[in-house]
C-alpha atoms as a PDB file:
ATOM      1  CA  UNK A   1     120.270 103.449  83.886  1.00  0.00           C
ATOM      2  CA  UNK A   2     117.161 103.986  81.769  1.00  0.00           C
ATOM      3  CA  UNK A   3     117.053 100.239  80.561  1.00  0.00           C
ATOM      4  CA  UNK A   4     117.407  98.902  84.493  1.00  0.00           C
ATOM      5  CA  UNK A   5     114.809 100.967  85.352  1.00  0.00           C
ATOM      6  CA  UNK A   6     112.460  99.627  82.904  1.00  0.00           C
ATOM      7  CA  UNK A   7     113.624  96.062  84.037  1.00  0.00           C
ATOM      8  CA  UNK A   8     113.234  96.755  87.530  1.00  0.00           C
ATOM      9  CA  UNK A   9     109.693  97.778  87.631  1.00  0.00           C
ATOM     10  CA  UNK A  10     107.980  94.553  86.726  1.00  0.00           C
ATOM     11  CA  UNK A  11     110.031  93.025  89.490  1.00  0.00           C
ATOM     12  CA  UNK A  12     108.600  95.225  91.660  1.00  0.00           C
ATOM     13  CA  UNK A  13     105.329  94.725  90.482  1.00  0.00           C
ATOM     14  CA  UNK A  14     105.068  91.011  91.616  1.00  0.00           C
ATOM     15  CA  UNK A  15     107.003  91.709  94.697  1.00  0.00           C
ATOM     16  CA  UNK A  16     104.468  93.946  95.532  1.00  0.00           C
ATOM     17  CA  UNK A  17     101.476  91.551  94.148  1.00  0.00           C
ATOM     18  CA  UNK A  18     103.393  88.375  95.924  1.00  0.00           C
ATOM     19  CA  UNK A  19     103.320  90.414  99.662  1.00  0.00           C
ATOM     20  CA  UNK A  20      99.451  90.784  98.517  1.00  0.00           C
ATOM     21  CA  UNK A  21      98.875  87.472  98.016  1.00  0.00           C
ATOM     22  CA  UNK A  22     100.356  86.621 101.586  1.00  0.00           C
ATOM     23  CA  UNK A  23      97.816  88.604 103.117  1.00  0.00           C
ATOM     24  CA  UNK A  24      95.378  87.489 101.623  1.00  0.00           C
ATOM     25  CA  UNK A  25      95.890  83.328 102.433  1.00  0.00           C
ATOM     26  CA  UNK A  26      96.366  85.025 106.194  1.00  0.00           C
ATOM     27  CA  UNK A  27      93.478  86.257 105.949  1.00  0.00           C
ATOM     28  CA  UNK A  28      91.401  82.892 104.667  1.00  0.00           C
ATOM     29  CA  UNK A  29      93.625  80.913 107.549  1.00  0.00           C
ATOM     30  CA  UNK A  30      91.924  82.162 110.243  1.00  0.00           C
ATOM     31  CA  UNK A  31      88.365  81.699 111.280  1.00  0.00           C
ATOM     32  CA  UNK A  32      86.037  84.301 110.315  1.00  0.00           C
ATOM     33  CA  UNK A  33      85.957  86.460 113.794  1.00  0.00           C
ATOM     34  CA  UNK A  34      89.738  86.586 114.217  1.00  0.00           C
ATOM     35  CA  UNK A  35      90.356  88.088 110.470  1.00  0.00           C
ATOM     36  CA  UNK A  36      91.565  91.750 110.380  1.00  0.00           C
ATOM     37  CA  UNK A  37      90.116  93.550 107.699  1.00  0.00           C
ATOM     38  CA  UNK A  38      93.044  95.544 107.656  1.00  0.00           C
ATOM     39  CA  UNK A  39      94.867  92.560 106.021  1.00  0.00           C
ATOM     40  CA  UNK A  40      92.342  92.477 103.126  1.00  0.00           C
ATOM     41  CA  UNK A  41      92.567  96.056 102.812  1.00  0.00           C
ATOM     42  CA  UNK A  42      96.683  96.091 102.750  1.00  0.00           C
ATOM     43  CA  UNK A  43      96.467  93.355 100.253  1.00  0.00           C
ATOM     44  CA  UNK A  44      93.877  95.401  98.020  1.00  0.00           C
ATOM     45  CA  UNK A  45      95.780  98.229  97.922  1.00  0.00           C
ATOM     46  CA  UNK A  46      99.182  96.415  97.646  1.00  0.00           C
ATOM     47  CA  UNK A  47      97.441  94.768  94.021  1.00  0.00           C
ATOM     48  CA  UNK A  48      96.638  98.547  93.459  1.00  0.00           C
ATOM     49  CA  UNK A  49     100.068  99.333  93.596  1.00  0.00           C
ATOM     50  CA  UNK A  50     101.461  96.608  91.952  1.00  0.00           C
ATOM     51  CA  UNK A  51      99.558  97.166  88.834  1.00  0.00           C
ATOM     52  CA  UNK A  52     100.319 101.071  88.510  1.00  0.00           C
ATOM     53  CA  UNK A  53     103.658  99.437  88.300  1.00  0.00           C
ATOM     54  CA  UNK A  54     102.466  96.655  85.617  1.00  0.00           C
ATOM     55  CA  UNK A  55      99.037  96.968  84.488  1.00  0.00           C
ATOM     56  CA  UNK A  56      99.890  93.352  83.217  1.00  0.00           C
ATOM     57  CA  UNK A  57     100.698  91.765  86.610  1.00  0.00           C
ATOM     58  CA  UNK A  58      98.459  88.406  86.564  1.00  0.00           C
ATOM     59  CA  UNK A  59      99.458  87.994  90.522  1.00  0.00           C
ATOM     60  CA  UNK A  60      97.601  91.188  90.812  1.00  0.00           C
ATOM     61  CA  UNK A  61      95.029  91.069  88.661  1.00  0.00           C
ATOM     62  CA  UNK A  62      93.665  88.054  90.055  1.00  0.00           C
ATOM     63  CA  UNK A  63      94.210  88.852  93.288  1.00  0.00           C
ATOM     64  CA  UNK A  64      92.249  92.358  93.393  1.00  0.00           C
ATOM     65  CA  UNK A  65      89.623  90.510  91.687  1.00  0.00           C
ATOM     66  CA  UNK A  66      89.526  87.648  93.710  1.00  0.00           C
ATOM     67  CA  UNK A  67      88.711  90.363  96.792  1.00  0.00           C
ATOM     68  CA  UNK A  68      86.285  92.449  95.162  1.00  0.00           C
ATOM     69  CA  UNK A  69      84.446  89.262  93.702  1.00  0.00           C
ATOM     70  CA  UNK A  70      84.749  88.406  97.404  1.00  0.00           C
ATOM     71  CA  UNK A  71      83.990  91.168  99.072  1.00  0.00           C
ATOM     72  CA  UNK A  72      87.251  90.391 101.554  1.00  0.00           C
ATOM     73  CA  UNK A  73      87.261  93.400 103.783  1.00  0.00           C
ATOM     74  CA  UNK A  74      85.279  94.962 101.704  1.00  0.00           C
ATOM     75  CA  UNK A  75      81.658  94.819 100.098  1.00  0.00           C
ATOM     76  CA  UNK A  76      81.364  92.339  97.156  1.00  0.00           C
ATOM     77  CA  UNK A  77      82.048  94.094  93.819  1.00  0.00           C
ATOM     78  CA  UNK A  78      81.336  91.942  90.883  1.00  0.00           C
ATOM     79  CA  UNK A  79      81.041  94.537  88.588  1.00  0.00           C
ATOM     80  CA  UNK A  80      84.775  95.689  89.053  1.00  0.00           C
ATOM     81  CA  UNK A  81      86.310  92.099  89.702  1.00  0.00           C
END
C-alpha cells in the first residue's frame, strides 16, 4: 500500500497539471471578450494543486508561471512567475 501510494501521487500530479493546461489553451482559443476568467482561475489553482502533489511537476510549473507572467485572469506577476 505505502509504495502505490507514493507511485500514485505523481500521476496525479500531471493529471491534475494536464486538466490545467486544457483550460488554459480554452482560454487563448477564444477572442478576448468571450474568455471566462474563471477558466484561468481553475487552471491556476489546478497547477496549485498539482504541485502540492509534486513540487517537481514541469506541466505545472510552467503553466502557473506562464499565467502569472501573463496575468491570465489575473494581474501580471513577474516577480512570482
Amino acid at each position: 500500500g505505502r509504495f502505490m501510494d507514493r507511485v500514485a501521487v505523481p500521476n496525479m500530479a500531471q493529471e491534475l497539471a494536464d486538466r490545467g493546461v486544457a483550460l488554459v489553451d480554452r482560454y487563448r482559443q477564444l477572442a478576448a471578450g468571450d474568455r471566462e476568467d474563471e477558466d484561468a482561475s481553475k487552471a491556476r489553482r489546478l497547477f496549485e494543486r498539482a504541485l502540492q502533489e509534486d513540487i517537481n511537476n514541469e506541466t505545472a510549473l510552467l503553466g502557473l508561471g506562464e499565467i502569472l507572467d501573463e496575468g491570465l485572469g489575473c494581474e501580471p506577476d513577474p516577480v512570482r512567475a
